[in-house]
N, C-alpha and C. Protein backbone atom coordinates (compact mmCIF):
# COMPACT_ATOMS: atom_id res chain seq x y z
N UNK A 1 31.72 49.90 -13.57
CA UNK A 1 30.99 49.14 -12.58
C UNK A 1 29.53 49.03 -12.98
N UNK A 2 29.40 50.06 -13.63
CA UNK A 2 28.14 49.87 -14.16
C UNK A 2 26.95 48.97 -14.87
N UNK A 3 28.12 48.69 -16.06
CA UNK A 3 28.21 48.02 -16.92
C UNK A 3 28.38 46.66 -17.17
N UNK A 4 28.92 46.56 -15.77
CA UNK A 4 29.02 45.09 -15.35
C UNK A 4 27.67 44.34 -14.03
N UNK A 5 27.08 45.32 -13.41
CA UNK A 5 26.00 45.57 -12.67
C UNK A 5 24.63 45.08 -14.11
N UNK A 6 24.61 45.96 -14.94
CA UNK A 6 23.54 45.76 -15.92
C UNK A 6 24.01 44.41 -16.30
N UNK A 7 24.75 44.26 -16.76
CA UNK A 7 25.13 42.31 -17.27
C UNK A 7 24.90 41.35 -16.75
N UNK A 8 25.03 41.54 -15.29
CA UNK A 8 24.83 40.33 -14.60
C UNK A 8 23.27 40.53 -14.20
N UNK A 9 22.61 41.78 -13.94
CA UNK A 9 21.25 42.25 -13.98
C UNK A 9 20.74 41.60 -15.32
N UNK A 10 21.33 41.31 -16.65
CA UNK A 10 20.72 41.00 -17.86
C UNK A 10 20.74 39.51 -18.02
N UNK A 11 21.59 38.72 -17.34
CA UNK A 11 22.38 37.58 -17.44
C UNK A 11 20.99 36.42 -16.55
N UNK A 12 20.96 37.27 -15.15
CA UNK A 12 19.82 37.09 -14.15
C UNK A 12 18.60 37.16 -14.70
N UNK A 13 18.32 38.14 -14.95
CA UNK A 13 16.95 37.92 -16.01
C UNK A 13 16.83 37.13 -17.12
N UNK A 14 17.44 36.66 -18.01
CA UNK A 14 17.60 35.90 -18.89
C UNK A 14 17.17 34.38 -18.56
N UNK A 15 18.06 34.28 -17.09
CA UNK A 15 18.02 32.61 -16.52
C UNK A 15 16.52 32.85 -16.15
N UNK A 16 16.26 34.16 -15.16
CA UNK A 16 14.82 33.81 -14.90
C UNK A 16 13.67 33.59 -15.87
N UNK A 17 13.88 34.23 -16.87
CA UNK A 17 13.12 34.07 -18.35
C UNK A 17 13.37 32.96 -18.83
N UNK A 18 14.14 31.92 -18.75
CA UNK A 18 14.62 30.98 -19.41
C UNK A 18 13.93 29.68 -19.07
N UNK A 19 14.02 29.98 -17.09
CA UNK A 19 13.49 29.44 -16.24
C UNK A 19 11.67 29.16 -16.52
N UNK A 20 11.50 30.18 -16.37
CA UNK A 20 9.90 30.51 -16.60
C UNK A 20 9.44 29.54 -17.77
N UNK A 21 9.82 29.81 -19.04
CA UNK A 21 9.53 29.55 -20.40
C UNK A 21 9.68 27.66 -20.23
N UNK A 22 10.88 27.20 -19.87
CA UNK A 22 11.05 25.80 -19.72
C UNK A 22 10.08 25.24 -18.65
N UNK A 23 9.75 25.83 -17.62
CA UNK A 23 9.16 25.44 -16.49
C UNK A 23 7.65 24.95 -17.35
N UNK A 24 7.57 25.85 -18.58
CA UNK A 24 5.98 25.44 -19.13
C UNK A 24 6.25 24.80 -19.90
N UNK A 25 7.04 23.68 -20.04
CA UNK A 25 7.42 22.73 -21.29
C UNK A 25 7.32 21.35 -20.22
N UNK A 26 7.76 21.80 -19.13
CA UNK A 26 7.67 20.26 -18.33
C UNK A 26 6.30 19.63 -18.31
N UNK A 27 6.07 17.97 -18.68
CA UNK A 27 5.26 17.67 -19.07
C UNK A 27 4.70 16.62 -17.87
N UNK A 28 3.22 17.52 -17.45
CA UNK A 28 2.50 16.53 -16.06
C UNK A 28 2.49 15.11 -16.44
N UNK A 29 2.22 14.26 -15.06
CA UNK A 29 2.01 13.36 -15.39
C UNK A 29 0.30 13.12 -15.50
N UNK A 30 -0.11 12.50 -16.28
CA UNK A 30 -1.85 12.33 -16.46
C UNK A 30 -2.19 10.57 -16.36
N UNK A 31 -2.92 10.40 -15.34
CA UNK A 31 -3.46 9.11 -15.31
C UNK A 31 -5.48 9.30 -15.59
N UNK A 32 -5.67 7.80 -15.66
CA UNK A 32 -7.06 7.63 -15.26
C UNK A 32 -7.60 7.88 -13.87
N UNK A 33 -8.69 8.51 -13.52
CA UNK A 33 -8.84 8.89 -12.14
C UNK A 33 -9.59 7.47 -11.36
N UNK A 34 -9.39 6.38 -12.49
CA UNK A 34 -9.60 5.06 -11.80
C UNK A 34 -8.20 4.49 -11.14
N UNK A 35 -7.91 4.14 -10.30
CA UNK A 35 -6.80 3.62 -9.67
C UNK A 35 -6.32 2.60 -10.32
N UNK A 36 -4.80 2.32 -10.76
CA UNK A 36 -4.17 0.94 -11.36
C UNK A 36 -3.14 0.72 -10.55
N UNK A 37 -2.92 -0.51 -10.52
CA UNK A 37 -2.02 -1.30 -9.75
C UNK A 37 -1.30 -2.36 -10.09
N UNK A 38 0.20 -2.34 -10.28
CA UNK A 38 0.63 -3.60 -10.40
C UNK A 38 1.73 -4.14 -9.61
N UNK A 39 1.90 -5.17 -9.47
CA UNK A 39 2.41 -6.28 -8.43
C UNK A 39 4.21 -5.93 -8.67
N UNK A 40 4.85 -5.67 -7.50
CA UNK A 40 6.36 -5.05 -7.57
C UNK A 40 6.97 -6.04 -7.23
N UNK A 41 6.78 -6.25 -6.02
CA UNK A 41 7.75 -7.75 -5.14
C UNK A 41 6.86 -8.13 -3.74
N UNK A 42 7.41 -9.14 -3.56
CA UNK A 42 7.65 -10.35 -2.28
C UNK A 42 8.39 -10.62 -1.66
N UNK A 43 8.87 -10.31 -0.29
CA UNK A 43 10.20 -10.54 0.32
C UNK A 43 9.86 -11.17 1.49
N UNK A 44 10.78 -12.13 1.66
CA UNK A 44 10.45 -12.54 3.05
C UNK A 44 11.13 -11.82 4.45
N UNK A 45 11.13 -12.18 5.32
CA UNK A 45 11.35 -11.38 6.87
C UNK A 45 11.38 -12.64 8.01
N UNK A 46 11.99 -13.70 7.87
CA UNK A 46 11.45 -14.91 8.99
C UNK A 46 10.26 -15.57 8.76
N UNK A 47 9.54 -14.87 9.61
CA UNK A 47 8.31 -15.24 10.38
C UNK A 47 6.97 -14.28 9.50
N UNK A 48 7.81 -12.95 8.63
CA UNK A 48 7.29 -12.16 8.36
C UNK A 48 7.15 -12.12 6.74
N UNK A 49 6.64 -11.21 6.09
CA UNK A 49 6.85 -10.35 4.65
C UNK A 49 6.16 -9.37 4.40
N UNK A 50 6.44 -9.33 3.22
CA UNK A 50 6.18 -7.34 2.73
C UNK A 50 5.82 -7.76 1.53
N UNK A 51 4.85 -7.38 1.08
CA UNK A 51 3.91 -7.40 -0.49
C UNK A 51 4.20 -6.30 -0.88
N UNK A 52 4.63 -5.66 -2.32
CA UNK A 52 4.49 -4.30 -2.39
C UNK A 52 3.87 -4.40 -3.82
N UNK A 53 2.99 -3.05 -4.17
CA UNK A 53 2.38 -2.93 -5.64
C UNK A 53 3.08 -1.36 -6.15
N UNK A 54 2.72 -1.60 -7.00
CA UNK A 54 3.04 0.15 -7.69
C UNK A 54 1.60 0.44 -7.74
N UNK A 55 0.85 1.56 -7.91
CA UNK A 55 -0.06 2.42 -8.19
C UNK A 55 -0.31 3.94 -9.14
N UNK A 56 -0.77 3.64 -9.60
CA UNK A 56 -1.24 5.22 -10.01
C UNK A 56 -2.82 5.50 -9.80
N UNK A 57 -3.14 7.12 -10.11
CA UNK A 57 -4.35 7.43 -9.49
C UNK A 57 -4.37 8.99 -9.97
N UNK A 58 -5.33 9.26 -11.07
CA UNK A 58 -5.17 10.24 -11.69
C UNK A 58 -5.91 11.72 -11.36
N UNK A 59 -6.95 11.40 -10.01
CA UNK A 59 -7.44 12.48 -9.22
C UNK A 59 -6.85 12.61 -8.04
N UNK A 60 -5.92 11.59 -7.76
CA UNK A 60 -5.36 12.09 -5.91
C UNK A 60 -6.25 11.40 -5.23
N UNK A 61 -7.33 10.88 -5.21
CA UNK A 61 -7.72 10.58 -4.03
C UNK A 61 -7.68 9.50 -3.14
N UNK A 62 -6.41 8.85 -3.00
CA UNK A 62 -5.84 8.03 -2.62
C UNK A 62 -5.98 7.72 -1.03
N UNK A 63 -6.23 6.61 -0.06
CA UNK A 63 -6.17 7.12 1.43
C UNK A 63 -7.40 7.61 2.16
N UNK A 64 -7.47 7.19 3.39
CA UNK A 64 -8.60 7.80 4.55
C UNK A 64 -7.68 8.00 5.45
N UNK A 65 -8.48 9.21 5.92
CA UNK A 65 -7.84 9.55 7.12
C UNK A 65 -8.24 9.16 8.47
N UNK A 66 -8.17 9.00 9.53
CA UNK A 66 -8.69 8.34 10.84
C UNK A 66 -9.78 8.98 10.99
N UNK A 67 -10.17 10.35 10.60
CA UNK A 67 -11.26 10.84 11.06
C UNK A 67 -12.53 10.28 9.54
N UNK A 68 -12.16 9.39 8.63
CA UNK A 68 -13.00 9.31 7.77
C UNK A 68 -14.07 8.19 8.12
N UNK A 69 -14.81 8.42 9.21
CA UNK A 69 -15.56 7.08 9.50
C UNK A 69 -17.00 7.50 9.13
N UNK A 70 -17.69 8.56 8.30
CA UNK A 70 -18.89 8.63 8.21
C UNK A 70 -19.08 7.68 7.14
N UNK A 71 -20.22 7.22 6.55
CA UNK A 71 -21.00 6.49 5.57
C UNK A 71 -20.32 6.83 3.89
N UNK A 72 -19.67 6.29 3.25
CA UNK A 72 -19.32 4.76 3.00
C UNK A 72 -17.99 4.32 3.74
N UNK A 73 -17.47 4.94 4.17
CA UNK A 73 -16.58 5.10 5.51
C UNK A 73 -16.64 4.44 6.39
N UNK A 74 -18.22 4.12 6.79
CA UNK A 74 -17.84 3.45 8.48
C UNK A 74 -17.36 2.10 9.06
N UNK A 75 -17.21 2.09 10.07
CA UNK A 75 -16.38 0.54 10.16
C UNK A 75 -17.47 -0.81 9.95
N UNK A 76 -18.61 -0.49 9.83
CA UNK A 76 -19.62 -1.72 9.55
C UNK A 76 -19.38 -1.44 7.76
N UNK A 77 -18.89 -0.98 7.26
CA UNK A 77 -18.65 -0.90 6.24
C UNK A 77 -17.55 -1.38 5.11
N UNK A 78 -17.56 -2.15 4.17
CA UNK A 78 -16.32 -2.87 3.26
C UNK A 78 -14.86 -1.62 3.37
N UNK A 79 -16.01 -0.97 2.70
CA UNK A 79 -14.86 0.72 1.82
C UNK A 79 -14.77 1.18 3.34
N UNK A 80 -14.61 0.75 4.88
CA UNK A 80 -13.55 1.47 5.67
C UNK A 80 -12.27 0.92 5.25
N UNK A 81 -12.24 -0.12 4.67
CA UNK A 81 -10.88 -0.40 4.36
C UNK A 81 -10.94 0.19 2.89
N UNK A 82 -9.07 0.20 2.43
CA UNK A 82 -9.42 0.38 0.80
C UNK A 82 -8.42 -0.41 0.12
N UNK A 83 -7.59 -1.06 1.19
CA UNK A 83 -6.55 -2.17 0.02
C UNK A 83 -7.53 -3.65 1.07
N UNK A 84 -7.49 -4.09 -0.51
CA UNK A 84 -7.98 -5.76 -0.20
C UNK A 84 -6.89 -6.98 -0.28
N UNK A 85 -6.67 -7.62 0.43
CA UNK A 85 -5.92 -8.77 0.30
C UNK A 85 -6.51 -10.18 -0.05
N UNK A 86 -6.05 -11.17 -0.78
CA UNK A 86 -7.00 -12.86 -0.44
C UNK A 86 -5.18 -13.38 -1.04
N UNK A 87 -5.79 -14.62 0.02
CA UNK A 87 -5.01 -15.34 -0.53
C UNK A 87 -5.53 -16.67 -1.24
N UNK A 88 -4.36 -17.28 -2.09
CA UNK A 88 -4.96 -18.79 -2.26
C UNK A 88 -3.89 -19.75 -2.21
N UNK A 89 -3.98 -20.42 -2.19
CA UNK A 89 -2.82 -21.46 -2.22
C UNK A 89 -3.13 -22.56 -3.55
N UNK A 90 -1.94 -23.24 -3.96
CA UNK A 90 -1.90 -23.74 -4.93
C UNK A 90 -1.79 -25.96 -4.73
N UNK A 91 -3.05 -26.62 -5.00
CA UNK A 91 -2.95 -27.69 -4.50
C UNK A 91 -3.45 -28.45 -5.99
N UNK A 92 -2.03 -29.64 -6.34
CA UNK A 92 -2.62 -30.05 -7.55
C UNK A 92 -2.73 -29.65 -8.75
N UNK A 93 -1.59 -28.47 -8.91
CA UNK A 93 -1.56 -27.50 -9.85
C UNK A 93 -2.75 -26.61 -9.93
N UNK A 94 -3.66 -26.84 -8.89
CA UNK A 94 -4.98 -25.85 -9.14
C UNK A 94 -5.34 -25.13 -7.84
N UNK A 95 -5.86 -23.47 -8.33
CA UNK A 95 -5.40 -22.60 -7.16
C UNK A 95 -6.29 -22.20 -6.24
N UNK A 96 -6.74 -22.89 -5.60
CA UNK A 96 -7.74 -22.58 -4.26
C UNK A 96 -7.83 -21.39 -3.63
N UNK A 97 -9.06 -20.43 -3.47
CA UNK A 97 -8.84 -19.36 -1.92
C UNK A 97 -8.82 -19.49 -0.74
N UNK A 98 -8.57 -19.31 -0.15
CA UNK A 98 -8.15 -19.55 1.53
C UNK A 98 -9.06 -18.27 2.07
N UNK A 99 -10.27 -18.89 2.54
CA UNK A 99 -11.12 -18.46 3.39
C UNK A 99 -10.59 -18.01 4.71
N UNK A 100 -11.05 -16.75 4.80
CA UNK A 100 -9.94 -16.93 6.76
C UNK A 100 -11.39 -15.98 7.35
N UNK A 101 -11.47 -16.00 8.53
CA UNK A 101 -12.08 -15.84 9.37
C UNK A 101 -12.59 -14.05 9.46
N UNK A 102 -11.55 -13.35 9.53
CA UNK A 102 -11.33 -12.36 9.71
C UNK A 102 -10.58 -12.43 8.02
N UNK A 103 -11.09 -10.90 7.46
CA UNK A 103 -10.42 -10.86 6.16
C UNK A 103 -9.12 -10.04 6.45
N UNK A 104 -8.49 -10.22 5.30
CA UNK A 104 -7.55 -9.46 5.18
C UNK A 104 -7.47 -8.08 4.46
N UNK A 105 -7.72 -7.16 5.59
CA UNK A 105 -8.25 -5.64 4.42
C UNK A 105 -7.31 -4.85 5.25
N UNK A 106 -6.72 -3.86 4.67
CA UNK A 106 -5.97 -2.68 5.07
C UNK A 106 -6.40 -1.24 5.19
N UNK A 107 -6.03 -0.40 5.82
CA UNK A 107 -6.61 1.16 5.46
C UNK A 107 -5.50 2.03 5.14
N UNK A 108 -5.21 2.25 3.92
CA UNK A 108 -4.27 3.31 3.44
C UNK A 108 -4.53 4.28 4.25
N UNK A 109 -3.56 5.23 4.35
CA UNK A 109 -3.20 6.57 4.93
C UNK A 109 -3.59 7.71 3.33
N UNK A 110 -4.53 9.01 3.95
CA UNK A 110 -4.87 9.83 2.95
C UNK A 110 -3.26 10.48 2.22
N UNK A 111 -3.13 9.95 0.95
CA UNK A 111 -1.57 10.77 0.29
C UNK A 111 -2.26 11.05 -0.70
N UNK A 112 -3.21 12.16 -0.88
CA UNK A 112 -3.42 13.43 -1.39
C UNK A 112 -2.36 14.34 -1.85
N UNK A 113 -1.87 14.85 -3.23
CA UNK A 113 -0.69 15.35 -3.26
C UNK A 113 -1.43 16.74 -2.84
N UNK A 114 -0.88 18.35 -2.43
CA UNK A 114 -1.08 19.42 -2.85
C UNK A 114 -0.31 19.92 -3.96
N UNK A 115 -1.08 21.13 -4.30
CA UNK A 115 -1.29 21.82 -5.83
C UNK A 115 -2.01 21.32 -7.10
N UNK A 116 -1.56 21.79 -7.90
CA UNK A 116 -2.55 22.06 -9.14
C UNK A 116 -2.94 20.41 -9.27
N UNK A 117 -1.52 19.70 -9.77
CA UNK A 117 -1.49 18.42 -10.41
C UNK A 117 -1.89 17.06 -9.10
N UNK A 118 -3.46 16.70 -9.02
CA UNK A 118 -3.24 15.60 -8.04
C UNK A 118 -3.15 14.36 -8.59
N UNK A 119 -2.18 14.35 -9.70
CA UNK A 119 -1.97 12.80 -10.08
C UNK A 119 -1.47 12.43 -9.08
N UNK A 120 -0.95 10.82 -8.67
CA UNK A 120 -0.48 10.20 -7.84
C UNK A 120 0.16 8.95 -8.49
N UNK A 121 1.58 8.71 -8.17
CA UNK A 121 2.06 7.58 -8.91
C UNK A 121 2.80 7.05 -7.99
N UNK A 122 3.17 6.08 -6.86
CA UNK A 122 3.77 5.52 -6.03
C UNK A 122 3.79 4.19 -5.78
N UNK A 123 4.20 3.76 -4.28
CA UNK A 123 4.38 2.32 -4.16
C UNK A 123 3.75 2.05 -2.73
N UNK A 124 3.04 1.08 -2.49
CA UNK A 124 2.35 0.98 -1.12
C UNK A 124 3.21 -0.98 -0.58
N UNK A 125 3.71 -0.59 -0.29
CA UNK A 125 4.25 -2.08 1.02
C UNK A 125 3.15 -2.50 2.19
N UNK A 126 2.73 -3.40 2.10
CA UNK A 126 1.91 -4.78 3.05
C UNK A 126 2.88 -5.46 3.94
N UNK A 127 2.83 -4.96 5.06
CA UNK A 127 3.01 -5.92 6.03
C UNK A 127 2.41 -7.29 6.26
N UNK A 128 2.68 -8.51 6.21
CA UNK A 128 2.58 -9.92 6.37
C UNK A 128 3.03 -10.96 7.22
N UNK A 129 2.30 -10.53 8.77
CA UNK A 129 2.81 -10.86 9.73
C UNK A 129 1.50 -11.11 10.54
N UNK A 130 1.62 -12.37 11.06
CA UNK A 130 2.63 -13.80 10.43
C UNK A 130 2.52 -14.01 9.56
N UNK A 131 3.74 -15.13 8.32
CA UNK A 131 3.32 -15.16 7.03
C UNK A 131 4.24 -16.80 6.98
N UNK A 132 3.57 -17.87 6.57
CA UNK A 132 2.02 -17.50 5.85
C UNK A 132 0.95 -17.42 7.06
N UNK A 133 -0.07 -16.76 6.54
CA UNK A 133 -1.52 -16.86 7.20
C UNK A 133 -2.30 -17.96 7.63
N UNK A 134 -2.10 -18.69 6.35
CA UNK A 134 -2.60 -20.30 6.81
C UNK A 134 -2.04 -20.87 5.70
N UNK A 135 -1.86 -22.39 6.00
CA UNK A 135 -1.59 -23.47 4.86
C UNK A 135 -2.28 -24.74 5.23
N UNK A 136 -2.52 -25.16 4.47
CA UNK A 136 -3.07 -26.49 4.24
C UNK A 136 -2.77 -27.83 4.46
N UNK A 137 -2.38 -28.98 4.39
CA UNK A 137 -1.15 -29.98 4.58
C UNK A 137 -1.22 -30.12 3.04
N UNK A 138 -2.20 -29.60 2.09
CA UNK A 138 -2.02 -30.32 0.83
C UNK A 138 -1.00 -28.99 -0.14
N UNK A 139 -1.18 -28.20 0.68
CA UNK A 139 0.19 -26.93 -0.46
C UNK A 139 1.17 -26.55 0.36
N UNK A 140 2.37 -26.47 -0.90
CA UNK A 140 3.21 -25.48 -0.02
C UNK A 140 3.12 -23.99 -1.23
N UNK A 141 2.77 -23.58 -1.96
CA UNK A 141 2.55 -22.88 -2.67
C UNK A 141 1.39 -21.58 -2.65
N UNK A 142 1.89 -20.71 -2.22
CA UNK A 142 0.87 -19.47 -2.15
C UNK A 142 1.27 -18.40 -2.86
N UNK A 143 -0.30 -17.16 -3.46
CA UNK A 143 -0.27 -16.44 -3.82
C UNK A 143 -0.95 -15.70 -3.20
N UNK A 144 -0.78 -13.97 -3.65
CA UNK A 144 -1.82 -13.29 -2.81
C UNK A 144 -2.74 -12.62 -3.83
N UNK A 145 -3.40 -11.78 -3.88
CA UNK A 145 -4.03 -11.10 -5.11
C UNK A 145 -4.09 -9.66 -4.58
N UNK A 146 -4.56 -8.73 -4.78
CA UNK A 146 -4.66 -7.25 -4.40
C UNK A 146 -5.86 -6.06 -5.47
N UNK A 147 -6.45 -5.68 -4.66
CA UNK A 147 -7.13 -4.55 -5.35
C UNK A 147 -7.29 -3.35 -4.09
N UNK A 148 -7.25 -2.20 -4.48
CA UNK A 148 -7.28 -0.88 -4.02
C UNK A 148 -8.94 -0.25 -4.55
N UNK A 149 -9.23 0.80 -3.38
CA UNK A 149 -10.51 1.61 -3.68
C UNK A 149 -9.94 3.03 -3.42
N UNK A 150 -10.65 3.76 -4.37
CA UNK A 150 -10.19 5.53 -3.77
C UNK A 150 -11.21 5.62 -3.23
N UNK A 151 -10.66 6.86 -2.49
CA UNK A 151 -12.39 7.86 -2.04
C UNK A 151 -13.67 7.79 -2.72
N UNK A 152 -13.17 7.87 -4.51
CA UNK A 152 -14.65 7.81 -5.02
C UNK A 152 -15.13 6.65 -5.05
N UNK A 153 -14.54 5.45 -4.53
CA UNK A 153 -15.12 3.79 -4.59
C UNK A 153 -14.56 3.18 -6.06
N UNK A 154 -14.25 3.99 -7.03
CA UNK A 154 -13.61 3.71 -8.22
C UNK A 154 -12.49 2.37 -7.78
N UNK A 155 -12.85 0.81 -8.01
CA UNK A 155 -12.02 -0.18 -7.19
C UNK A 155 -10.95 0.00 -8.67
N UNK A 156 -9.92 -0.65 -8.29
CA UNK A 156 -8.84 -0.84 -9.54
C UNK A 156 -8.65 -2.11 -9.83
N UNK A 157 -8.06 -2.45 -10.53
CA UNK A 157 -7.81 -3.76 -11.16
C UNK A 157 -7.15 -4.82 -10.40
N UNK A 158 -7.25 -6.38 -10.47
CA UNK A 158 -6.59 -7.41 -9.09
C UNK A 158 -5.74 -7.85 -10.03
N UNK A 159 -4.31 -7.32 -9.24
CA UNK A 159 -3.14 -8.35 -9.61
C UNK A 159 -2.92 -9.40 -8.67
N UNK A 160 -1.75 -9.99 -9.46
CA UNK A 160 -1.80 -11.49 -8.01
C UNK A 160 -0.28 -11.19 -8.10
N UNK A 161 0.09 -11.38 -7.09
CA UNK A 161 1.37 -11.82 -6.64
C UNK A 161 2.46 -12.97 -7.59
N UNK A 162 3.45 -13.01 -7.48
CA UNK A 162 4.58 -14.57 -7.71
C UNK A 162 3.75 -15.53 -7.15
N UNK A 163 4.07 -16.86 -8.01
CA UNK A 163 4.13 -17.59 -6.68
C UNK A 163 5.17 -17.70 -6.05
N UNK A 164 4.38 -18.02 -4.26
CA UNK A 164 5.72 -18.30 -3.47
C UNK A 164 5.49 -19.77 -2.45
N UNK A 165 6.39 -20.13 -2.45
CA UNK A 165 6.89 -21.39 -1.95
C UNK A 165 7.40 -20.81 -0.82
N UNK A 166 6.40 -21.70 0.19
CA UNK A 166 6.39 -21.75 1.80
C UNK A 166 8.00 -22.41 2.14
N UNK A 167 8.61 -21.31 3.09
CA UNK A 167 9.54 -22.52 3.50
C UNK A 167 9.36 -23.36 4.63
């Protein structure tokens, strides 16, 4: 009984040693701590749609939280928002912006990973409701464009959307 006690005692340690040793071979992921973004899909919903981008973000600091309203934060402020939207529409084969009244800016939610590694690599979905926003009588053709800000104001790069054809 013994003997079989030490084996599986040796067998157990082994996996945990095995464990350990591989666990330091797994390889982080490492980004730029400038934010990148690129354009995933467009779906429609009726009346509605959903923009989505991929992201990465190589310090974490992705997101405000509701309580983040001090200075560059505050709501008289651009960076209270941190995803930007524009649209343009397409008239004549040539692609106009669509000025709107009220912009189109969003406020991410803080997704800060915890522990060591705060890379961040995910997908953020836009609600687009109503959609479209506006049209013209001269297009039926719209695009959107997109750029993101982190905490440190570090803005990321503007992708644009498909085009999409209004139905």
């Amino acid at each position: 009984m013994k003997t079989s006690l030490n084996s599986v005692a040796k067998v157990a340690g082994a996996c945990v040693l095995a464990g350990v040793v591989l666990s330091g071979c797994l390889k982080t992921e490492e980004f730029p701590d400038v934010p990148a973004i690129a354009f995933k899909s467009f779906e429609f919903f009726g009346d509605s749609a959903s923009l989505t981008i991929k992201f990465t973000d190589g310090d974490g600091d992705v997101g405000l939280d509701a309580s983040d309203v001090a200075p560059p934060y505050d709501t008289t402020s651009v960076f209270y928002y941190n995803l930007f939207l524009e649209q343009s529409e397409k008239v004549n084969g040539v692609w106009n912006d669509v000025e709107f009244e009220e912009p189109i800016y969003y406020r991410i939610p803080r997704i800060t990973p915890t522990g060591q590694n705060k890379a961040l690599e995910g997908e953020i979905a836009v609600a687009i409701d109503p959609f479209p926003f506006f049209i013209t009588g001269n297009a039926d053709t719209v695009r959107f464009s997109v750029e993101m800000v982190d905490r440190a104001l570090n803005r990321s790069n503007k992708v644009f959307s498909n085009e999409i054809i209004v139905p």
